[in-house]
Protein backbone atom coordinates (compact mmCIF):
# COMPACT_ATOMS: atom_id res chain seq x y z
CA UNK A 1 148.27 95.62 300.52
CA UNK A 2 148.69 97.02 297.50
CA UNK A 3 146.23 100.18 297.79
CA UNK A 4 147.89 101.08 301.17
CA UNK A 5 146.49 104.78 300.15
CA UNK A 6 142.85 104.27 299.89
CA UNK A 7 143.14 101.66 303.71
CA UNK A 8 141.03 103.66 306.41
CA UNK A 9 143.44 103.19 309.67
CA UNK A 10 142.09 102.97 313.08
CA UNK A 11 143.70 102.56 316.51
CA UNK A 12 142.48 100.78 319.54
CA UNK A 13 143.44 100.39 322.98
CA UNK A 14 142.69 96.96 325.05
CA UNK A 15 143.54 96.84 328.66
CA UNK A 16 144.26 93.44 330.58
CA UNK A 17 142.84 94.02 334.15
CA UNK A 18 143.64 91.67 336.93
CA UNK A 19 144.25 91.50 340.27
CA UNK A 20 147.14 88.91 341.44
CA UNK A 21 147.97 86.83 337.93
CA UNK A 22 147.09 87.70 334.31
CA UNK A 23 145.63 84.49 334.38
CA UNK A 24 142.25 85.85 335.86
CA UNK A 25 141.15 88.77 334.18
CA UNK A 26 138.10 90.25 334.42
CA UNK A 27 136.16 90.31 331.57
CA UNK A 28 132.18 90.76 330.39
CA UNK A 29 130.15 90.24 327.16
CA UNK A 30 128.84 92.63 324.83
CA UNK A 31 124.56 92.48 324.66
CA UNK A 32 124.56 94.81 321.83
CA UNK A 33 123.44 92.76 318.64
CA UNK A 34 123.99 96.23 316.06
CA UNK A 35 127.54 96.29 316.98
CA UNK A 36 130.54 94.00 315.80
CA UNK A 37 131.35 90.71 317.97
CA UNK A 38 127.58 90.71 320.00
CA UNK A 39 127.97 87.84 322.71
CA UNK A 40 131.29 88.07 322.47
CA UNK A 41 133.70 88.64 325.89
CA UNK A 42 135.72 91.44 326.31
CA UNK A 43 138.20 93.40 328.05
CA UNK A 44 138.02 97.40 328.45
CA UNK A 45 138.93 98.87 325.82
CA UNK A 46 138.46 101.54 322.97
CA UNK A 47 138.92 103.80 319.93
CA UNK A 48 142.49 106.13 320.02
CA UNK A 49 140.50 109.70 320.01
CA UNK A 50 142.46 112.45 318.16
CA UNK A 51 142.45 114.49 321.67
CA UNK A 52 144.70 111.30 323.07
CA UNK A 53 148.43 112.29 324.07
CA UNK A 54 149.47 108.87 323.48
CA UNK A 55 148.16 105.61 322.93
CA UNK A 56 148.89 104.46 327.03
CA UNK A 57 146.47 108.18 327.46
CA UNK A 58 144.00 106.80 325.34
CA UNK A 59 144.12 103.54 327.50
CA UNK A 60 143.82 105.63 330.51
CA UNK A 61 140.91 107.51 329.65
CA UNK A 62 138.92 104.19 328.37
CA UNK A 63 139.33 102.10 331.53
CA UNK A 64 138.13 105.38 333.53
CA UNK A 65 135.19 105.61 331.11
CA UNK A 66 134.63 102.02 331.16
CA UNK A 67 135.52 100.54 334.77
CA UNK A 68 135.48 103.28 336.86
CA UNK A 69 139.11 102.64 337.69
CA UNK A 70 141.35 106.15 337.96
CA UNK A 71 145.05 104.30 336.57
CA UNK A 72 148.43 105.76 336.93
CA UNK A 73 150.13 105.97 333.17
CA UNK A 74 153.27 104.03 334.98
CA UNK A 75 151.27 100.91 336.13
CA UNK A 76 150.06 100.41 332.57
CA UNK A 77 152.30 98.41 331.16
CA UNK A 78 152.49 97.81 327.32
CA UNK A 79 152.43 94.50 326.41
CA UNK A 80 152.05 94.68 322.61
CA UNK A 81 150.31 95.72 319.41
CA UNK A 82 148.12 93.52 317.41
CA UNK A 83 147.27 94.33 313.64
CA UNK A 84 143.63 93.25 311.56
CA UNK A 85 143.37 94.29 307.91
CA UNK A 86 139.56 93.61 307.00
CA UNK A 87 137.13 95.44 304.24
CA UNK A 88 140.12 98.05 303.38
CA UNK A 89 140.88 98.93 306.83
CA UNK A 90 143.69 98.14 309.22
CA UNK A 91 143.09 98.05 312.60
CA UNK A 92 145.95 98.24 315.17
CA UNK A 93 144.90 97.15 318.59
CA UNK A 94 147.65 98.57 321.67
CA UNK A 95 147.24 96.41 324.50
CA UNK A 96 148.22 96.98 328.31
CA UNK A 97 148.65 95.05 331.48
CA UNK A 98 147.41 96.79 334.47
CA UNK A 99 147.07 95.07 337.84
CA UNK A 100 144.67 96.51 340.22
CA UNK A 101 142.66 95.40 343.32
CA UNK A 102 140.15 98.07 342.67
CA UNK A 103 136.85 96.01 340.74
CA UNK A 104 135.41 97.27 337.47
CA UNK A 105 131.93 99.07 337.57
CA UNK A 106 129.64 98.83 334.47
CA UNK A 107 129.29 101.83 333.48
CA UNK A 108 127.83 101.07 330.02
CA UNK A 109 124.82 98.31 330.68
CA UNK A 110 123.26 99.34 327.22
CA UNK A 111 126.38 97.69 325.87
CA UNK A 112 127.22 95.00 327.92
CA UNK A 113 126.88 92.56 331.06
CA UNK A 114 129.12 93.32 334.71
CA UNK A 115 132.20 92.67 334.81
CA UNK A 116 133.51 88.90 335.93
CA UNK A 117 136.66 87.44 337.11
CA UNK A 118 137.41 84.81 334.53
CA UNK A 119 140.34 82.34 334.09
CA UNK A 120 141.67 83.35 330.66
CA UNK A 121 142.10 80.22 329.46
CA UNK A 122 138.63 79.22 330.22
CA UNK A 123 137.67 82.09 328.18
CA UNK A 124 139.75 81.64 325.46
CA UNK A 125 137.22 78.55 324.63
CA UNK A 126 134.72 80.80 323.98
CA UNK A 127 133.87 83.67 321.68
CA UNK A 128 136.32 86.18 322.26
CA UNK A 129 137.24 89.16 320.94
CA UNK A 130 140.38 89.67 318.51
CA UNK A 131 142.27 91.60 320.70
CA UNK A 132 141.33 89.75 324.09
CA UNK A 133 142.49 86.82 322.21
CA UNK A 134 145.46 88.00 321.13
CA UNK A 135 146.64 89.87 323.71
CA UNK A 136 148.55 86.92 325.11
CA UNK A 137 151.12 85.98 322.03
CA UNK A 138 153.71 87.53 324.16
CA UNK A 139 155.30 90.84 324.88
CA UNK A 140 156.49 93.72 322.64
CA UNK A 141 159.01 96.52 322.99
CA UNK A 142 157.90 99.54 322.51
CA UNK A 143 159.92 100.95 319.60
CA UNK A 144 160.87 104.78 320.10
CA UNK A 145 160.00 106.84 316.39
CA UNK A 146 162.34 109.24 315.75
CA UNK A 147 161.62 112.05 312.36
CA UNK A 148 164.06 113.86 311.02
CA UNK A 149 163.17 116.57 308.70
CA UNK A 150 164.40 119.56 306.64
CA UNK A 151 164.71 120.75 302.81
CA UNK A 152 166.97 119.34 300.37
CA UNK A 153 170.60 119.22 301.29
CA UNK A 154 170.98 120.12 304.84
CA UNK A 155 172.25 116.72 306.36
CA UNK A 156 169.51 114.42 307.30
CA UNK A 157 171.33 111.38 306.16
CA UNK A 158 174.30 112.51 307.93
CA UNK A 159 172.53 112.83 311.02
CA UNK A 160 170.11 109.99 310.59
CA UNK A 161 173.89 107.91 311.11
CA UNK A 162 175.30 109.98 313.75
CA UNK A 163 171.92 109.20 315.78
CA UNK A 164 172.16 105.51 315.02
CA UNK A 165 175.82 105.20 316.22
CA UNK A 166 174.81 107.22 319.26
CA UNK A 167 171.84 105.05 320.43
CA UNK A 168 173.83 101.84 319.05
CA UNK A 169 176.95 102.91 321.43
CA UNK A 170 173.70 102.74 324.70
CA UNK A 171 173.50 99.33 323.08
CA UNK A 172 169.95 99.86 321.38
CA UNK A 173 169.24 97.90 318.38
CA UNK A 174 168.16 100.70 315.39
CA UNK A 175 166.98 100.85 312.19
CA UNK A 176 167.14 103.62 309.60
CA UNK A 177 164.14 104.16 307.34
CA UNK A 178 165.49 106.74 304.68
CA UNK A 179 164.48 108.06 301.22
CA UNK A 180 167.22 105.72 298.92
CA UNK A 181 164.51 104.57 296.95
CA UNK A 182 164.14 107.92 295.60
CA UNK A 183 167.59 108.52 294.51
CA UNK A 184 168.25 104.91 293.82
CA UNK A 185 165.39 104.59 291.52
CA UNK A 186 166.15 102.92 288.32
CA UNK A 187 163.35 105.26 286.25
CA UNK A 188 165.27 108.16 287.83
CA UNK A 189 161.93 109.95 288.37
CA UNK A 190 163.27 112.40 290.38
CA UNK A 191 165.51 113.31 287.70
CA UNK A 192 163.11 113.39 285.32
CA UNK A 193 160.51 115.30 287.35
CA UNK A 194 163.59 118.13 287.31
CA UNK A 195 164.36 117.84 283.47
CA UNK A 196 160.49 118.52 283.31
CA UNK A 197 160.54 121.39 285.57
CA UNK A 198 163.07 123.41 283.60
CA UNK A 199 161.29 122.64 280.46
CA UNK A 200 158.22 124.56 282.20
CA UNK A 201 159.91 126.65 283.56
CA UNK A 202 161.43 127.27 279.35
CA UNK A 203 157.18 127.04 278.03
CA UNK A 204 158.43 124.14 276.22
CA UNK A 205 156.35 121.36 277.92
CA UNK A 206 152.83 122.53 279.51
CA UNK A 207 151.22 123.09 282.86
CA UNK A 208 148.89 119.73 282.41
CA UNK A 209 152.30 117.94 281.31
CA UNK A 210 154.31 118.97 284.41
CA UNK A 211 151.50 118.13 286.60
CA UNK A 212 150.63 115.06 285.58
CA UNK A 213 155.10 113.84 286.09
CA UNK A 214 154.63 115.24 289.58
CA UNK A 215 151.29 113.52 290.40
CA UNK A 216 153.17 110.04 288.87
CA UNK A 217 156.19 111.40 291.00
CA UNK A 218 154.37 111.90 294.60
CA UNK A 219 152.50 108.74 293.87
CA UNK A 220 154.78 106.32 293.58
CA UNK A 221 156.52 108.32 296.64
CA UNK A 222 153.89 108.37 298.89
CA UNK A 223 153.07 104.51 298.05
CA UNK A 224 156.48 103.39 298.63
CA UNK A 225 156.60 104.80 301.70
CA UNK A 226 153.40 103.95 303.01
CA UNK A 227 154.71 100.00 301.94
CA UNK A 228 157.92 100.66 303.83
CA UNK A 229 155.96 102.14 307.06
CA UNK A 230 153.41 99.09 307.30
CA UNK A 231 155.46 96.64 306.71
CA UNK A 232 157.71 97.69 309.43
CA UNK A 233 154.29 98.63 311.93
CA UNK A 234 153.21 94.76 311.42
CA UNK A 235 156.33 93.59 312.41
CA UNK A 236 156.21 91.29 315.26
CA UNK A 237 160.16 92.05 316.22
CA UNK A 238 160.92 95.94 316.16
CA UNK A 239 164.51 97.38 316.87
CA UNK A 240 164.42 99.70 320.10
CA UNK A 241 164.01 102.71 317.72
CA UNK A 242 163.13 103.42 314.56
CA UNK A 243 164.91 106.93 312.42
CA UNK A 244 163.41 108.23 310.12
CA UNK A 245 164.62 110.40 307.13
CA UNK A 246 161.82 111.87 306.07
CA UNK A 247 158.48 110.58 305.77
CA UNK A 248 155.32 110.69 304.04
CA UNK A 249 154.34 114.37 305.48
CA UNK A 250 156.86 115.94 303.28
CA UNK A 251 154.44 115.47 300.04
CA UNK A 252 152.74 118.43 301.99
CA UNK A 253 155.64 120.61 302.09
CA UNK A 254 156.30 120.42 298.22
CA UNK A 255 153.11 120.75 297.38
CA UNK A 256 153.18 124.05 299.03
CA UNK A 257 155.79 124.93 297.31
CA UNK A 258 154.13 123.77 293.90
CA UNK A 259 151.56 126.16 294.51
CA UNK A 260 153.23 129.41 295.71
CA UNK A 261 155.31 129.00 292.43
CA UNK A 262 151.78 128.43 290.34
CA UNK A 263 152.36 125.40 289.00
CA UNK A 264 149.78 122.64 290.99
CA UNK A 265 147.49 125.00 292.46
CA UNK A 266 146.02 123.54 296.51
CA UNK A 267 142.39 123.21 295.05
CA UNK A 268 143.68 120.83 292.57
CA UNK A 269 146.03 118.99 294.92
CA UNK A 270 143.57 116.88 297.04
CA UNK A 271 144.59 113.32 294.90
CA UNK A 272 148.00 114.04 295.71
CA UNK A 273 147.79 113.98 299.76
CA UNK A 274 144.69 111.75 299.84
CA UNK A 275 144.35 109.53 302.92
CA UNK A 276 147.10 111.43 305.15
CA UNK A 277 144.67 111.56 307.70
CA UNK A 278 144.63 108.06 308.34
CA UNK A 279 148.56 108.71 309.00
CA UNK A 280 148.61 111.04 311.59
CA UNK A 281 149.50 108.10 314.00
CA UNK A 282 152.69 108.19 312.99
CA UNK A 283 153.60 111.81 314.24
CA UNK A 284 151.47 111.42 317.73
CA UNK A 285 154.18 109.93 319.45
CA UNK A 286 157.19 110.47 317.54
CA UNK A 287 160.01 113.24 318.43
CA UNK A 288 160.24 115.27 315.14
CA UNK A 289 163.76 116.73 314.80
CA UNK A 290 163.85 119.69 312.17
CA UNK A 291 166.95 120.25 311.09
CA UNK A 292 167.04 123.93 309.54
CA UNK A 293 169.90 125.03 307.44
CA UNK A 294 170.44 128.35 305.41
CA UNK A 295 169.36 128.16 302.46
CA UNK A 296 172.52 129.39 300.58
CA UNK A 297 174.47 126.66 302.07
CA UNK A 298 171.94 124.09 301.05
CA UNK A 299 172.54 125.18 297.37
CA UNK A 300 176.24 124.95 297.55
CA UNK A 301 175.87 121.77 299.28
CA UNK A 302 173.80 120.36 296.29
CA UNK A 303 175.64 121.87 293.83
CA UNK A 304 179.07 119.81 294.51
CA UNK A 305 176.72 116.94 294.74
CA UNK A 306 175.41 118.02 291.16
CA UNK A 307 171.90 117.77 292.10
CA UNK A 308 171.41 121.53 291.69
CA UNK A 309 172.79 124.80 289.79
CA UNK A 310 172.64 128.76 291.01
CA UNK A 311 169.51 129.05 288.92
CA UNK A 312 167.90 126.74 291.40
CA UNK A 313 168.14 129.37 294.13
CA UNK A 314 164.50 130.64 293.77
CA UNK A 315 163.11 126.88 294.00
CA UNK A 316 165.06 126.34 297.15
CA UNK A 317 164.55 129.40 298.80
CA UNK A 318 160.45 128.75 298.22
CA UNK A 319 161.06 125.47 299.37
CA UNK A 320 163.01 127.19 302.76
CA UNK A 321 160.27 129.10 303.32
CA UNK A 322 157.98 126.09 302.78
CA UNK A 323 159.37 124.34 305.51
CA UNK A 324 159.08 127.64 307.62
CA UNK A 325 155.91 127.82 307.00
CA UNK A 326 154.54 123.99 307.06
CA UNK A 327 156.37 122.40 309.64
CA UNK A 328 154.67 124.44 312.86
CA UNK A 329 151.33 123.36 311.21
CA UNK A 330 151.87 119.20 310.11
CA UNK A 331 153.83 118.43 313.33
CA UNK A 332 151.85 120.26 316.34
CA UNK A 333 153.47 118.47 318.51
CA UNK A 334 157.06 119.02 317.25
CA UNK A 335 159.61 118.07 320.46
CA UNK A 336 162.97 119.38 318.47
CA UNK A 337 163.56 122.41 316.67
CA UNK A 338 166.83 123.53 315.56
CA UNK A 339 167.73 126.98 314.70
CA UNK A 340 169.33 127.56 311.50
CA UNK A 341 173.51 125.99 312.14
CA UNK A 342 176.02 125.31 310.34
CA UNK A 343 177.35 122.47 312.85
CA UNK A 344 180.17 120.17 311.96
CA UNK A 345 180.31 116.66 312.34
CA UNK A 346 182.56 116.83 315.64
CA UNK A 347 180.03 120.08 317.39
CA UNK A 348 177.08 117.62 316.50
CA UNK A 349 178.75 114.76 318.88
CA UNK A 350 178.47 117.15 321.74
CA UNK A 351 174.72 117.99 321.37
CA UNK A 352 173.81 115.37 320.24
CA UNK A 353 172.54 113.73 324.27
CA UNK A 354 170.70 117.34 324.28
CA UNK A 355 168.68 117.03 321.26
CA UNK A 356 168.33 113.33 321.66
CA UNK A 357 166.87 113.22 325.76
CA UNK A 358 164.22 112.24 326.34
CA UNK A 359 161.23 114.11 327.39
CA UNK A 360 158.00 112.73 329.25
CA UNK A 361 154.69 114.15 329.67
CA UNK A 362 152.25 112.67 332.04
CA UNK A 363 148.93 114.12 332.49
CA UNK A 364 146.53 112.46 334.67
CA UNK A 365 142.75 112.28 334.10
């Protein structure tokens, strides 16, 4: 898994439709031979279209398109995610439960035979498909994402704790995926990349020169964290919810930034943000929290932690504004935004159940 960027990701859904016991499903065979697993059985199922809410939507919409059958989201039941990495692609397959007395129509009899109340384990001794197969290595909890973002300085970290404490004191199991590696790095590229900087910003090193330390920079970012996020995706035990400080998307946000202050112009940044597509996944279903400090405070914040001096002002201001600017656009779908606070530690306790609720959004087809 080593070239994590250049993996095409796809999503499935496969739904487990039976009537009394999960036993007996009903299943039926694809007859298509140009098409992967021919004479193979199957259960409804489908690609995770961009247009999907969710991936229990997307499950929804292919068992009407498939079956016939009009499910509620609340009697799909997850059961658990199965992962295939094949020819530089990983596939993740989300697989319900649904129990029904209503019977499957075929709708598609291009692609394969009607529908037939099987005993699974009878099946199982025959050419299945993956995620049919699969589907029965026992349950998974669904693990609630949670982002938080905002520029340099304005307490991610501190909140990425508070919110573990808070969900640990509901008794949730948590896990914080943060951004040490970057300041923990024994190359100190970071540093480096801000040596760099102020030599460009001096003419002392060139344009090529600077771009090439942020390319090597972003790289080994974006790489790292793609490790990070897969390894934790293929995981067959996930804590109730995952936080995370930052993420991938905020390669985006900087590279705005590099090219308002004419450094890395956009034409010339497509290497850096290659494959992010394949990502969006990860900010479907998560609850992005933006937390949105002024700027001046972030600069007196980073200068006691000596990452930063007053002549850093412009660079953080662009990179305010970047945030501004970006954040509306990468996360559509953003469920939190703050407006810019100075909150303390102990005014942060007390909103903390209000930014933190949950909020559910069922739309039936």
């Amino acid at each position: 898994m080593e070239n994590l960027y250049k993996t095409i990701i796809k999503e499935y859904v496969s739904i487990i439709l039976f009537e009394k016991h999960p036993r007996n499903i009903w299943v039926n065979k694809r007859i298509n031979s140009d098409k992967e697993f021919y004479n193979h059985w199957q259960c409804p199922g489908g690609h995770v279209e961009v247009t999907d809410i969710s991936t229990q939507h997307a499950a929804q919409r292919e068992l009407l398109e498939e079956t016939g059958i009009k499910a509620k989201l609340k009697d799909l039941k997850y059961e658990r995610t199965n992962h295939y990495y094949r020819k530089n692609e990983w596939r993740m397959v989300h697989c319900y439960f649904l129990k029904t007395k209503e019977k499957p129509n075929l709708t598609e009899p291009e692609e394969m035979t009607t529908w037939q109340m099987r005993n699974v384990y009878d099946i199982l001794k025959e050419p299945v498909i993956d995620s049919l197969k699969d589907a029965f290595k026992g349950g998974q909890k669904e693990c609630r994402i949670i982002m938080i973002k905002g520029t340099c300085g304005v307490g991610k970290s501190t909140l990425a704790q508070m919110c573990k404490k808070y969900f640990q004191n509901q008794r949730k199991t948590v896990e914080v995926m943060d951004e040490l590696f970057i300041t923990q790095d024994p190359q100190e590229r970071i540093i480096d990349y801000g040596k760099n900087l102020k030599k460009f910003k001096e003419n002392k090193i060139t344009r090529g020169e600077i771009i090439i330390i942020i390319i090597r920079l972003e790289t080994w970012i974006r790489n790292t964290w793609m490790k990070q996020i897969y390894e934790f995706m293929t995981r067959e035990r996930k804590p109730d919810i995952l936080i995370m400080d930052r993420n991938i998307f905020s390669t985006e946000i900087f590279m705005d930034v590099m090219d308002k202050i004419k450094i890395y112009p956009k034409e010339d940044q497509k290497i850096t943000c290659e494959n992010y597509k394949y990502w969006e996944f990860l900010k479907r279903e998560a609850e992005v929290i933006w937390w949105n400090t002024p700027v001046d405070e972030n600069i007196s914040r980073l200068i006691k932690r000596g990452r930063a001096g007053e002549e850093d002002l412009e660079y953080y201001q662009n990179l305010n504004q970047a945030y501004k600017k970006c954040m509306p656009k990468i996360y559509p779908n953003m469920k939190i935004i703050t407006r810019e606070t100075l909150l303390t530690e102990e005014q942060l306790v007390e909103v903390l159940p209000t930014i933190l609720g949950e909020r559910i959004i069922e739309i039936e087809y």
